[in-house]
N, C-alpha and C. Protein backbone atom coordinates (compact mmCIF):
# COMPACT_ATOMS: atom_id res chain seq x y z
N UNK A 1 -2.16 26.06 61.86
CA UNK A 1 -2.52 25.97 63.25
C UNK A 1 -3.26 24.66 63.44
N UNK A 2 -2.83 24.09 64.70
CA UNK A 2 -3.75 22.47 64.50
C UNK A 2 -4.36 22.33 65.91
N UNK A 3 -5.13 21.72 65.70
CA UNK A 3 -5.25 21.64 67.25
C UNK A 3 -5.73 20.19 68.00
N UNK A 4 -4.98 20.19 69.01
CA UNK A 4 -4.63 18.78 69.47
C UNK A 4 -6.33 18.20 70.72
N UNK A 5 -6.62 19.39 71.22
CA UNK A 5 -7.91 19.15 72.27
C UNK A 5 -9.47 19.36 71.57
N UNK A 6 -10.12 19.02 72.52
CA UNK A 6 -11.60 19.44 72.07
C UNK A 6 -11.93 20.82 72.70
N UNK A 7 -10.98 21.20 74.20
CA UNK A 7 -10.72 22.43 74.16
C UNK A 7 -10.34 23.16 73.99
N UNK A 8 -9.14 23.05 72.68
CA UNK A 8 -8.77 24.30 72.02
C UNK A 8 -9.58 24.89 70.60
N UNK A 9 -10.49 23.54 70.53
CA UNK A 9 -11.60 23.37 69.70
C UNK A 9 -12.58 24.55 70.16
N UNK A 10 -12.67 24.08 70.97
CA UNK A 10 -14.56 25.11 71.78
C UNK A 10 -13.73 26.30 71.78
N UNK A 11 -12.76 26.36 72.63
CA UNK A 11 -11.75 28.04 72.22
C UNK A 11 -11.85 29.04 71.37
N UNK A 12 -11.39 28.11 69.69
CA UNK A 12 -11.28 28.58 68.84
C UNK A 12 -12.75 29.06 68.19
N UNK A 13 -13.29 28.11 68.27
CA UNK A 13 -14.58 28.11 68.16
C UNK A 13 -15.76 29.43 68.84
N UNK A 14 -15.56 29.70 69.71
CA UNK A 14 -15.92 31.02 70.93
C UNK A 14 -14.98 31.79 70.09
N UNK A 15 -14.20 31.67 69.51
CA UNK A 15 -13.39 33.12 69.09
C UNK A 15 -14.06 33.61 67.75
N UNK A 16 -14.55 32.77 67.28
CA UNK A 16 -14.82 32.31 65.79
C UNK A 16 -16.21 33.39 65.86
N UNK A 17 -16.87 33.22 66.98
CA UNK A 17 -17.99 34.07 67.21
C UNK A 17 -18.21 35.23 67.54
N UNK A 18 -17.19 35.53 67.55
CA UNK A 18 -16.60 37.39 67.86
C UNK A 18 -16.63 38.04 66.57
N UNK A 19 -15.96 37.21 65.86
CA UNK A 19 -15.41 37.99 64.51
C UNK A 19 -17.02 38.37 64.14
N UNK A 20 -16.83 39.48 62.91
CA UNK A 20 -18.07 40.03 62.81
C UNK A 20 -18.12 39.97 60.95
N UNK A 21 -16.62 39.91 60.44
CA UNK A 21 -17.04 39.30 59.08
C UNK A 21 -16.20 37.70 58.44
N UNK A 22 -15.86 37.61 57.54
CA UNK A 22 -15.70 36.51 56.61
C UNK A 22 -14.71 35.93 57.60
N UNK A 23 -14.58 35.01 57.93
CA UNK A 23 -13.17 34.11 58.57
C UNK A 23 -13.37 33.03 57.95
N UNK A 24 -12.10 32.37 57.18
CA UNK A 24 -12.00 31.34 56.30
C UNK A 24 -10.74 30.30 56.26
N UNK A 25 -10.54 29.26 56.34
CA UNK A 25 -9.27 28.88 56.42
C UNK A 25 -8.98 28.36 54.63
N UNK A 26 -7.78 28.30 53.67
CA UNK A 26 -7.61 27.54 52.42
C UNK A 26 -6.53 26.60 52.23
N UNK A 27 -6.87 25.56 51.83
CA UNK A 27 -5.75 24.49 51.95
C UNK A 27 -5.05 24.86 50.43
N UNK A 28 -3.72 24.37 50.74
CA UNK A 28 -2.52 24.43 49.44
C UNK A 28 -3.04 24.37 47.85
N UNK A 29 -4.50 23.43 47.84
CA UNK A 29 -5.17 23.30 46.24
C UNK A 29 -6.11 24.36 45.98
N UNK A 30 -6.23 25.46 47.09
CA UNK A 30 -7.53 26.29 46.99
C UNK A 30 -8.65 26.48 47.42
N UNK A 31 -8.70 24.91 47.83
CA UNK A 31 -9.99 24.43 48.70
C UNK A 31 -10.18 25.31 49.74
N UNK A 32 -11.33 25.88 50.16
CA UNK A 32 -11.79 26.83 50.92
C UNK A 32 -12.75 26.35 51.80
N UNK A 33 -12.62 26.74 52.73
CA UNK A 33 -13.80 26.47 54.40
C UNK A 33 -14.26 27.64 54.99
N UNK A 34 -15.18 27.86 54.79
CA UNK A 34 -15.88 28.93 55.65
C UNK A 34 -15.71 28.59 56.90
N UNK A 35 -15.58 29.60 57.82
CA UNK A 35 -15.84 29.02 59.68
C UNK A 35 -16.55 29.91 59.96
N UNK A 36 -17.22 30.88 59.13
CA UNK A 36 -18.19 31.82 59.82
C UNK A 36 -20.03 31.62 59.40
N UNK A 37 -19.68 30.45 58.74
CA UNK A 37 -20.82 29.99 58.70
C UNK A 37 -21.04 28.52 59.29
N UNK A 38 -22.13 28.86 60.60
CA UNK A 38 -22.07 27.59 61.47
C UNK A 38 -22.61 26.43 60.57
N UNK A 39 -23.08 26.09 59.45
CA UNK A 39 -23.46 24.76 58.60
C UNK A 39 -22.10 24.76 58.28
N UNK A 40 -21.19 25.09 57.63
CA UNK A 40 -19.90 24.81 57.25
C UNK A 40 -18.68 24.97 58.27
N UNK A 41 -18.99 25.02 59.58
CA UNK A 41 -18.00 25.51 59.99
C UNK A 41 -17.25 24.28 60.72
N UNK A 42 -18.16 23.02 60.79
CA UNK A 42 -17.30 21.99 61.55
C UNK A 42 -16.45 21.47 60.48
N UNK A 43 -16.66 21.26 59.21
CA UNK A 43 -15.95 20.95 58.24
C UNK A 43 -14.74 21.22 58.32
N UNK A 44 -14.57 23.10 58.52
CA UNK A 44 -13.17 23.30 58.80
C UNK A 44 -12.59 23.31 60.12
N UNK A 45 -13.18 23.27 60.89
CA UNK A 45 -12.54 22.47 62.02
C UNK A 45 -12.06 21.34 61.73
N UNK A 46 -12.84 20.39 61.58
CA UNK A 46 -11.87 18.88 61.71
C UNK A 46 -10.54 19.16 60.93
N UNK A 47 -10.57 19.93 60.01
CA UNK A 47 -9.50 20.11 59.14
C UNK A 47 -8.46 20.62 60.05
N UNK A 48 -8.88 21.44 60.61
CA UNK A 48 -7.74 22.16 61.56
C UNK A 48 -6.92 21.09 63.04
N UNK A 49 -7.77 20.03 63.05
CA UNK A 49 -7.24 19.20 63.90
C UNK A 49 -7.32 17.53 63.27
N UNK A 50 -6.94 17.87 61.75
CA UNK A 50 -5.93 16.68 61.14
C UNK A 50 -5.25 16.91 61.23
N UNK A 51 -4.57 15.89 60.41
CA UNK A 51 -2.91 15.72 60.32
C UNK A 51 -2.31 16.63 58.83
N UNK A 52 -3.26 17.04 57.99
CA UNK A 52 -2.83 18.49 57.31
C UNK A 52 -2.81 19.85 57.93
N UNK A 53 -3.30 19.57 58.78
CA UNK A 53 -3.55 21.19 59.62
C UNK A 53 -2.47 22.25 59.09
N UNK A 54 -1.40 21.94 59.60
CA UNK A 54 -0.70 22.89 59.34
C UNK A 54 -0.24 23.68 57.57
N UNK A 55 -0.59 22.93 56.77
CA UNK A 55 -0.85 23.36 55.26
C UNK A 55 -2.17 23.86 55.11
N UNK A 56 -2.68 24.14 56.03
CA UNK A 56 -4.27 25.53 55.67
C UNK A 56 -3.50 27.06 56.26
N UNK A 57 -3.92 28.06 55.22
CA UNK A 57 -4.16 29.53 55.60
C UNK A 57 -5.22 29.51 56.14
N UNK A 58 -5.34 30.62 57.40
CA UNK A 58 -6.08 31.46 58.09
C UNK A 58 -6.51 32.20 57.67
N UNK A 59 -7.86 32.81 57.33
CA UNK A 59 -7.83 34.35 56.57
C UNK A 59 -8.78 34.92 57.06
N UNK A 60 -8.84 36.44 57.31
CA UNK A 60 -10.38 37.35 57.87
C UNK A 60 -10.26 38.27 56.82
N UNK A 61 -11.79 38.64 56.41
CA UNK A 61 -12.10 39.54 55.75
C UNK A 61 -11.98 41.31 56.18
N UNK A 62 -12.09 41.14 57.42
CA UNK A 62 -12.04 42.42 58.36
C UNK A 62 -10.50 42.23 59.13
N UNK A 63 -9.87 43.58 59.41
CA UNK A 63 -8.39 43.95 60.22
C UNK A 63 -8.73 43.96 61.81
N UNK A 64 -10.01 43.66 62.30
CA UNK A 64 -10.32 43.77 63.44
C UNK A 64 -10.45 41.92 63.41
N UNK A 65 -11.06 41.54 62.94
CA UNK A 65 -11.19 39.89 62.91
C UNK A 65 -9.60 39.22 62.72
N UNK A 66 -8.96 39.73 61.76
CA UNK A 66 -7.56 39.66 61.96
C UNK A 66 -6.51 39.98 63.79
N UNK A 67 -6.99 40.78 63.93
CA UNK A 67 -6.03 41.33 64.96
C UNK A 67 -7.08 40.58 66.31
N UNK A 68 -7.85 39.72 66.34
CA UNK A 68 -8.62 38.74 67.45
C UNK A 68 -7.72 37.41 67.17
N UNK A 69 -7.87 36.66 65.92
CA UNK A 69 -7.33 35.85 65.31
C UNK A 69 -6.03 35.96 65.45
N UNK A 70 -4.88 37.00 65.40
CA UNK A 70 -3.61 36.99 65.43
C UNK A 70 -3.24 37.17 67.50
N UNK A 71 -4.16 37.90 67.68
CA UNK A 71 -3.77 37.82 69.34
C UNK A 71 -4.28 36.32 69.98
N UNK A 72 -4.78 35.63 69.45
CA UNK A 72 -5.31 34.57 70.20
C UNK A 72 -4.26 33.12 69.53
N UNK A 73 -3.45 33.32 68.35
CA UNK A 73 -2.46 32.70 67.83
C UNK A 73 -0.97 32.68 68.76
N UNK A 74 -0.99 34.36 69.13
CA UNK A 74 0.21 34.89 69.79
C UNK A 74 -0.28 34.11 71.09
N UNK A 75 -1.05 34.28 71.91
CA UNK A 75 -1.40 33.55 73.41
C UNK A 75 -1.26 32.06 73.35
N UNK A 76 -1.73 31.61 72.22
CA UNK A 76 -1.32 30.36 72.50
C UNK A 76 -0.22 30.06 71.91
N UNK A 77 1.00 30.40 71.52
CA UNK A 77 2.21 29.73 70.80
C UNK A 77 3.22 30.70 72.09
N UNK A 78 2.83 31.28 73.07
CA UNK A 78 3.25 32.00 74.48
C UNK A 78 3.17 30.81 75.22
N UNK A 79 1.82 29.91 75.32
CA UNK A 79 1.77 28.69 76.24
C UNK A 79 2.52 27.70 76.16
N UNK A 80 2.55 27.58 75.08
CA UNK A 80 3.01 26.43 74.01
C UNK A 80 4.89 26.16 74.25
N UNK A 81 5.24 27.39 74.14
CA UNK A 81 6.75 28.26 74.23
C UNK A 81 7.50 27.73 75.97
């Protein structure tokens, strides 16, 4: 997922604050980014709006943080469409 604005940034970001456990993105070598911890979490942002973006997994620790994360993927690839 990549993202091209500073407002799909703050978006994602506001969503990021819902979740209630682990949300993490991992790039192809393993490398891991927390986003639920606000000291680490711009890190993986910028990542998400390079030009690797799309070679990071998404991941939530919780099926409720999942199913925020997967409906807010589905809304925007609906806009996008």
């Amino acid at each position: 997922m990549k993202f091209d604005t500073v407002e799909e940034l703050l978006t994602f970001q506001a969503l990021l604050d819902q979740c209630r456990g682990q949300v993490w993105i991992e790039a192809p070598d393993g490398r891991r980014y927390d986003l639920t911890d606000r000291a680490a979490r711009m890190k993986g942002l910028l990542m998400l709006a390079g030009d690797a973006a799309e070679e990071f997994g998404l991941y939530a620790r919780m099926r409720e943080d999942e199913m925020l994360l997967l409906n807010y993927y589905c809304d925007r690839m609906e806009k996008t469409a």
